[in-house]
N, C-alpha and C. Protein backbone atom coordinates (compact mmCIF):
# COMPACT_ATOMS: atom_id res chain seq x y z
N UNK A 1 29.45 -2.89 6.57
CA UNK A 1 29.17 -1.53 6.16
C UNK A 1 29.77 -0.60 7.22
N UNK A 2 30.42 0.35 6.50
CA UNK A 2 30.83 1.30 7.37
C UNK A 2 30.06 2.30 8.40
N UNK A 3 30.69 3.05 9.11
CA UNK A 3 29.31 4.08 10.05
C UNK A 3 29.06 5.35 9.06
N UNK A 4 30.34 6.28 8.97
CA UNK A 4 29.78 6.33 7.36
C UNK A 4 28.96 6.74 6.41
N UNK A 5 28.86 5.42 5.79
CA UNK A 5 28.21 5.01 4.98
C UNK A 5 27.06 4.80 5.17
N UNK A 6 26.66 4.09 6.17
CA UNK A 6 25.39 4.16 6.87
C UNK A 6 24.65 5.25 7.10
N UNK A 7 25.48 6.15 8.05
CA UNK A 7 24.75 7.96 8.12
C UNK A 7 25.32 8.87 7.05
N UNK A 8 25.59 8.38 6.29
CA UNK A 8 25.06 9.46 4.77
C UNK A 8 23.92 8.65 3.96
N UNK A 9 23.74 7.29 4.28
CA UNK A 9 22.13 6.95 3.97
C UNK A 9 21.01 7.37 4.36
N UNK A 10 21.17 7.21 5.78
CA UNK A 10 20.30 8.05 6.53
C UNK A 10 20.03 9.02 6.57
N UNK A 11 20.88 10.31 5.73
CA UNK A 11 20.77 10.96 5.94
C UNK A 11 20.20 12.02 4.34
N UNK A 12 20.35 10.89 3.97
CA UNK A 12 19.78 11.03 2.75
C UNK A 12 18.14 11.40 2.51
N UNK A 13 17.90 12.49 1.88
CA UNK A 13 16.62 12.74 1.73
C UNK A 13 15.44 11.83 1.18
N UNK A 14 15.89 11.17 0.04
CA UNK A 14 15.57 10.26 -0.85
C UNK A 14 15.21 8.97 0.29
N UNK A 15 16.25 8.50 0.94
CA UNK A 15 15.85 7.20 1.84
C UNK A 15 14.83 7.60 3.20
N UNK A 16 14.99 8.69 3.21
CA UNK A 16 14.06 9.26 4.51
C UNK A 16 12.37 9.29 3.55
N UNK A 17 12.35 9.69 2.40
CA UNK A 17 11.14 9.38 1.44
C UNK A 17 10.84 8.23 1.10
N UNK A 18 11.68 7.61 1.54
CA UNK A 18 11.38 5.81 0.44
C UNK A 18 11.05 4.96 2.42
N UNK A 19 11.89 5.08 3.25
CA UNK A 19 11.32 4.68 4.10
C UNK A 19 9.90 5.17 4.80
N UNK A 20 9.51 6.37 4.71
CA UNK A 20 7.89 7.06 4.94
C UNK A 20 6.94 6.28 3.84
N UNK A 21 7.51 6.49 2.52
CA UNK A 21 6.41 5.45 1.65
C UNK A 21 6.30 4.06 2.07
N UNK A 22 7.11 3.74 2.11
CA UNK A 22 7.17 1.77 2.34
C UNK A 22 6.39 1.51 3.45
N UNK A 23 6.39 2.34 4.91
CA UNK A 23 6.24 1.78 5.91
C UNK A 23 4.94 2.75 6.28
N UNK A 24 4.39 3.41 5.32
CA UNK A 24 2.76 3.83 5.39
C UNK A 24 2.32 2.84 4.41
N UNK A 25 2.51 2.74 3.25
CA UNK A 25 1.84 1.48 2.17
C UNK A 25 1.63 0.26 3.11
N UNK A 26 2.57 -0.06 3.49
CA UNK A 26 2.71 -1.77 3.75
C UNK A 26 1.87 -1.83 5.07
N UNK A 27 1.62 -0.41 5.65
CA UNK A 27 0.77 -0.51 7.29
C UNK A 27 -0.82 -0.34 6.85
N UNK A 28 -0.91 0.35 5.60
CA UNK A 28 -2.20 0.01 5.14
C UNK A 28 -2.94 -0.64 4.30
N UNK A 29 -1.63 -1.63 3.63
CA UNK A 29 -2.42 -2.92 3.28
C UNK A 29 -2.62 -3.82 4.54
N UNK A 30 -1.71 -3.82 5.04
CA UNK A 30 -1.61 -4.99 6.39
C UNK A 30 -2.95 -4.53 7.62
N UNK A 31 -3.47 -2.87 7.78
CA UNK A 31 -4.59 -2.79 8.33
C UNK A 31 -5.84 -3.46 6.97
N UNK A 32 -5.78 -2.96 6.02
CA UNK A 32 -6.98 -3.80 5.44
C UNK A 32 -6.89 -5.15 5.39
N UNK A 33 -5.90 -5.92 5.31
CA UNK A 33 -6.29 -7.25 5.50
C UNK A 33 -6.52 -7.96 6.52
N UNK A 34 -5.93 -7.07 7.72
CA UNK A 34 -6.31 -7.85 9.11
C UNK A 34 -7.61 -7.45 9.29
N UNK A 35 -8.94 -6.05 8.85
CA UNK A 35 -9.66 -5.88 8.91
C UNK A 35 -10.46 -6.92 8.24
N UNK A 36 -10.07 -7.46 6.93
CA UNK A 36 -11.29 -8.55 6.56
C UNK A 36 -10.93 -9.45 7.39
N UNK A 37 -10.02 -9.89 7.53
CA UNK A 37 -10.01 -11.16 8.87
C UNK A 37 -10.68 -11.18 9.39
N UNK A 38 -10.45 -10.10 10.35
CA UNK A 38 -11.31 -9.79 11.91
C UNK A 38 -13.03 -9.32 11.85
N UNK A 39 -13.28 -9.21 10.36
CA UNK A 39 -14.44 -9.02 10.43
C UNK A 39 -15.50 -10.26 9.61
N UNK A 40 -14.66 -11.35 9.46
CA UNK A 40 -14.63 -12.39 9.05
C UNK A 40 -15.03 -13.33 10.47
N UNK A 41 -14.49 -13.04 10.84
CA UNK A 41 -14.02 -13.98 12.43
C UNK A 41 -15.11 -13.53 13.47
N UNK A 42 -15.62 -12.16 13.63
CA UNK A 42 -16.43 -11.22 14.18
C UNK A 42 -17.92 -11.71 13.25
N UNK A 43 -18.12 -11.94 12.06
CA UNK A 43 -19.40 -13.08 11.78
C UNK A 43 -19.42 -14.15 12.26
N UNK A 44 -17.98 -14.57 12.36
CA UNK A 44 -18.08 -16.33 12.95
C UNK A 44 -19.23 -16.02 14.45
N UNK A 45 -18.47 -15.17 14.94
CA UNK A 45 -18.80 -15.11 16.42
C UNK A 45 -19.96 -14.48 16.95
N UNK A 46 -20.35 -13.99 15.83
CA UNK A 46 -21.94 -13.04 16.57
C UNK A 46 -23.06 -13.09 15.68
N UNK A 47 -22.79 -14.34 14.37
CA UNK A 47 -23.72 -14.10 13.56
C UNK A 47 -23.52 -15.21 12.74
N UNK A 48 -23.79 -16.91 13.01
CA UNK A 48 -23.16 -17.88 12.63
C UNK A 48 -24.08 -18.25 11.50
N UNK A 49 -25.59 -17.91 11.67
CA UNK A 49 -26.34 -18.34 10.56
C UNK A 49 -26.30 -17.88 9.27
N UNK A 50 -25.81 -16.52 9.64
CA UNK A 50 -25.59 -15.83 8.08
C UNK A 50 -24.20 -16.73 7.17
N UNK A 51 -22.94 -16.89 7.91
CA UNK A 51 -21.95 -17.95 7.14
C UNK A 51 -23.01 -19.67 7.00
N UNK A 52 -23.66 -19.76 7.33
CA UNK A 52 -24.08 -21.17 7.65
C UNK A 52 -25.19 -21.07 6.47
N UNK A 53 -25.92 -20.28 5.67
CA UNK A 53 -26.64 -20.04 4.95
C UNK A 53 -26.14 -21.04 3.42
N UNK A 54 -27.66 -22.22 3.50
CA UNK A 54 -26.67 -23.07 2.22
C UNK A 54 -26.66 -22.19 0.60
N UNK A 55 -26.27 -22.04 -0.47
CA UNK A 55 -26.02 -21.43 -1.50
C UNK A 55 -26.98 -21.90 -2.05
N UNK A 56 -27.55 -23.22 -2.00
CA UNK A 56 -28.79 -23.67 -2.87
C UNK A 56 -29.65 -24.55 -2.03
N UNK A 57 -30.61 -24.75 -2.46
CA UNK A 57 -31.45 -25.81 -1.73
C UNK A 57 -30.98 -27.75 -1.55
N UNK A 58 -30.59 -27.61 -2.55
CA UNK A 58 -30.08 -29.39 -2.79
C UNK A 58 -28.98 -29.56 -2.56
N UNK A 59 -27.63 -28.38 -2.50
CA UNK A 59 -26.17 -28.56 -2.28
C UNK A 59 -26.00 -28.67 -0.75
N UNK A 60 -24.75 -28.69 -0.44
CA UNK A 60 -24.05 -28.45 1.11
C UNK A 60 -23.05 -27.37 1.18
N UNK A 61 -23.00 -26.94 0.36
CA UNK A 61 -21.89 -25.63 0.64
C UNK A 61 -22.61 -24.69 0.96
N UNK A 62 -21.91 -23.86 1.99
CA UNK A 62 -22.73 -22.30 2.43
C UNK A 62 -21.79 -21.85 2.07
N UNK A 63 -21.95 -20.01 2.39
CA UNK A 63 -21.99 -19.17 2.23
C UNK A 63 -20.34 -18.86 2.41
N UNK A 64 -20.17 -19.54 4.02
CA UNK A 64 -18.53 -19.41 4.58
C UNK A 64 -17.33 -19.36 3.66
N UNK A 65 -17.57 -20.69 2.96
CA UNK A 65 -16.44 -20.96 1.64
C UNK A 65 -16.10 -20.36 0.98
N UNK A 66 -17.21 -19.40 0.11
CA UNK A 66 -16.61 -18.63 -0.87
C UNK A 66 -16.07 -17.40 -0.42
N UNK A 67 -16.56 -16.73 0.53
CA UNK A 67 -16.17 -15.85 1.70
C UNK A 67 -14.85 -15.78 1.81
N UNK A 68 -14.61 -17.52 2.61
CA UNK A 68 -12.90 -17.65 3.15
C UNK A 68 -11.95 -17.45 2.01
N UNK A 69 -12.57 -18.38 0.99
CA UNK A 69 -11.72 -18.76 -0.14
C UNK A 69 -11.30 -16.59 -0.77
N UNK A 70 -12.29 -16.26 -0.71
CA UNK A 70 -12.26 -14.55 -1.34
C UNK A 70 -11.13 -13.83 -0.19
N UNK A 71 -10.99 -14.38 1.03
CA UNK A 71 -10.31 -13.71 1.47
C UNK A 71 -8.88 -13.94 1.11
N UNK A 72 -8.90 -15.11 1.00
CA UNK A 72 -7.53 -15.62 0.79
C UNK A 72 -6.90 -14.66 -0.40
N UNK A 73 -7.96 -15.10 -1.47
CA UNK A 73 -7.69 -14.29 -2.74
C UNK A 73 -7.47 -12.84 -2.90
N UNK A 74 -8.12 -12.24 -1.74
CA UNK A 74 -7.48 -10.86 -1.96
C UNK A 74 -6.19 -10.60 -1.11
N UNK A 75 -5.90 -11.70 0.09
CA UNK A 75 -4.29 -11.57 0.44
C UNK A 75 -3.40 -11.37 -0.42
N UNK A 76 -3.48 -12.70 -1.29
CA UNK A 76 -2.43 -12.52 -2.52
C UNK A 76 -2.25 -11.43 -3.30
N UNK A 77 -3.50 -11.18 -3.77
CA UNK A 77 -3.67 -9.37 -4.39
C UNK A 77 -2.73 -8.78 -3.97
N UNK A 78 -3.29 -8.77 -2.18
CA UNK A 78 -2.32 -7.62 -2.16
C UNK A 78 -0.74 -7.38 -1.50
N UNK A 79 -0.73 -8.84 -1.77
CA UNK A 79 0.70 -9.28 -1.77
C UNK A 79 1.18 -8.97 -2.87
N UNK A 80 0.87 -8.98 -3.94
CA UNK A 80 1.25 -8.65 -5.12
C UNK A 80 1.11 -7.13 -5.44
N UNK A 81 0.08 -6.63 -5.35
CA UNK A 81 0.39 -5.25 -5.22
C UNK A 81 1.61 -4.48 -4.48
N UNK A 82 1.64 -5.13 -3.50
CA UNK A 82 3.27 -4.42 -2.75
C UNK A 82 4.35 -4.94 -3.38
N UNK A 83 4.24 -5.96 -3.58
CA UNK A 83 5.43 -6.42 -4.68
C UNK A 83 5.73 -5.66 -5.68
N UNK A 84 4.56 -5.30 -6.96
CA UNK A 84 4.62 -4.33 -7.56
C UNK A 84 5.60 -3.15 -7.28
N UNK A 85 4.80 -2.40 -5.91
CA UNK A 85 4.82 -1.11 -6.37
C UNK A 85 6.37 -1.27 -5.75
N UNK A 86 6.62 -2.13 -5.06
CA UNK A 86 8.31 -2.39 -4.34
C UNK A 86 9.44 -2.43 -5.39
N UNK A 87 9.08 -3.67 -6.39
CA UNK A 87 10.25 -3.40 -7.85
C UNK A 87 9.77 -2.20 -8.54
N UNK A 88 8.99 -1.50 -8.57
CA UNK A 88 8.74 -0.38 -9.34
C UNK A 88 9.12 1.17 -8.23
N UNK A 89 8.53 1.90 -7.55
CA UNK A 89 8.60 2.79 -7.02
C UNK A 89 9.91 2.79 -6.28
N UNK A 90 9.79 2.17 -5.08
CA UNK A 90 10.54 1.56 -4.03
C UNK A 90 11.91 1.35 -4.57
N UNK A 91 12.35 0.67 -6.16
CA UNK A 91 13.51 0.01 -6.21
C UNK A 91 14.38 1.32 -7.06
N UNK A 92 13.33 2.26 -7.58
CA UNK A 92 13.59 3.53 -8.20
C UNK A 92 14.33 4.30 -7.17
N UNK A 93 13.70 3.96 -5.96
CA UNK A 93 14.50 5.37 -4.94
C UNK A 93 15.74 4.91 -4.26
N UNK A 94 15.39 3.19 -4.34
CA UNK A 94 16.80 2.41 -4.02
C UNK A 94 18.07 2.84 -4.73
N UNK A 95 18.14 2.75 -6.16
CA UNK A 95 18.69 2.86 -6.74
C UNK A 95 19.07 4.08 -7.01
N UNK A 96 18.47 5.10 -6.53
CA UNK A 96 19.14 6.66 -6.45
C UNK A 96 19.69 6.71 -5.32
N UNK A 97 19.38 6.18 -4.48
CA UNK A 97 19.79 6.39 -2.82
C UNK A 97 21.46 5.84 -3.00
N UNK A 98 21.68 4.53 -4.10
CA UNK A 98 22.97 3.76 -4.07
C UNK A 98 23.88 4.71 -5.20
N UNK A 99 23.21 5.30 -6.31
CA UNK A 99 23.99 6.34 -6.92
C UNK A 99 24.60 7.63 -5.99
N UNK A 100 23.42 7.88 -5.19
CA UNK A 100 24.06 9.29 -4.39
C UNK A 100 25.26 8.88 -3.24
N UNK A 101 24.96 7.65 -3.07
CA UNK A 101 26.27 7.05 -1.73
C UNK A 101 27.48 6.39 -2.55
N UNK A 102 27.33 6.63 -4.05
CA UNK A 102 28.47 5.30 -4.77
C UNK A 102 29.57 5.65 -4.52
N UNK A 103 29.91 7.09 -3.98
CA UNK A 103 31.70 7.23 -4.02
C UNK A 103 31.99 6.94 -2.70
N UNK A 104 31.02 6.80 -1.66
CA UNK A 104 31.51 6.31 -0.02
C UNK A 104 31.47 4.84 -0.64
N UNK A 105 31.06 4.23 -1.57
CA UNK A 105 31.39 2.36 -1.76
C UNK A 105 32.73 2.19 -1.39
């Protein structure tokens, strides 16, 4: 890629909007999921009986499992949610950003 080409991207209004969206979205899914982590991990450590709590009287599974397993499940969520809004929003401003630079191609 040329220099350019490069700073008429940059300089582009549209990519200066699409990089502010991407990199506030993706910093506040990535703070909410490190928050259930850490507050996951922060029961491990200051409050073991509440994960240790069995689900029934006659079983062996506690409480922890479905917990961990839920966290997992909302990673993917929201892995998928950014995915989403990435081919949708994100690939919209891409694709104007590559129309407004097509004659420096």
């Amino acid at each position: 890629m040329n220099e350019e080409l490069a700073e008429r991207i940059k300089a582009n209004p549209k990519y200066k909007e699409l990089v502010s969206k991407r990199t506030s979205f993706a910093l506040k899914l990535g703070f909410f999921v490190l928050a259930i982590f850490y507050a996951f991990i922060l029961v491990i450590a200051f409050d073991k009986e509440l994960l240790a709590t069995k689900l029934s009287d006659a079983g062996v599974m506690t409480i922890a499992f479905p917990v961990a397993a839920a966290i997992i499940v909302i990673s993917f969520i929201t892995t998928l949610i950014y995915v989403r809004r990435a081919n949708g929003e994100f690939e919209d401003l891409t694709d104007a950003i590559r129309e407004d630079v097509k004659d420096a191609l």
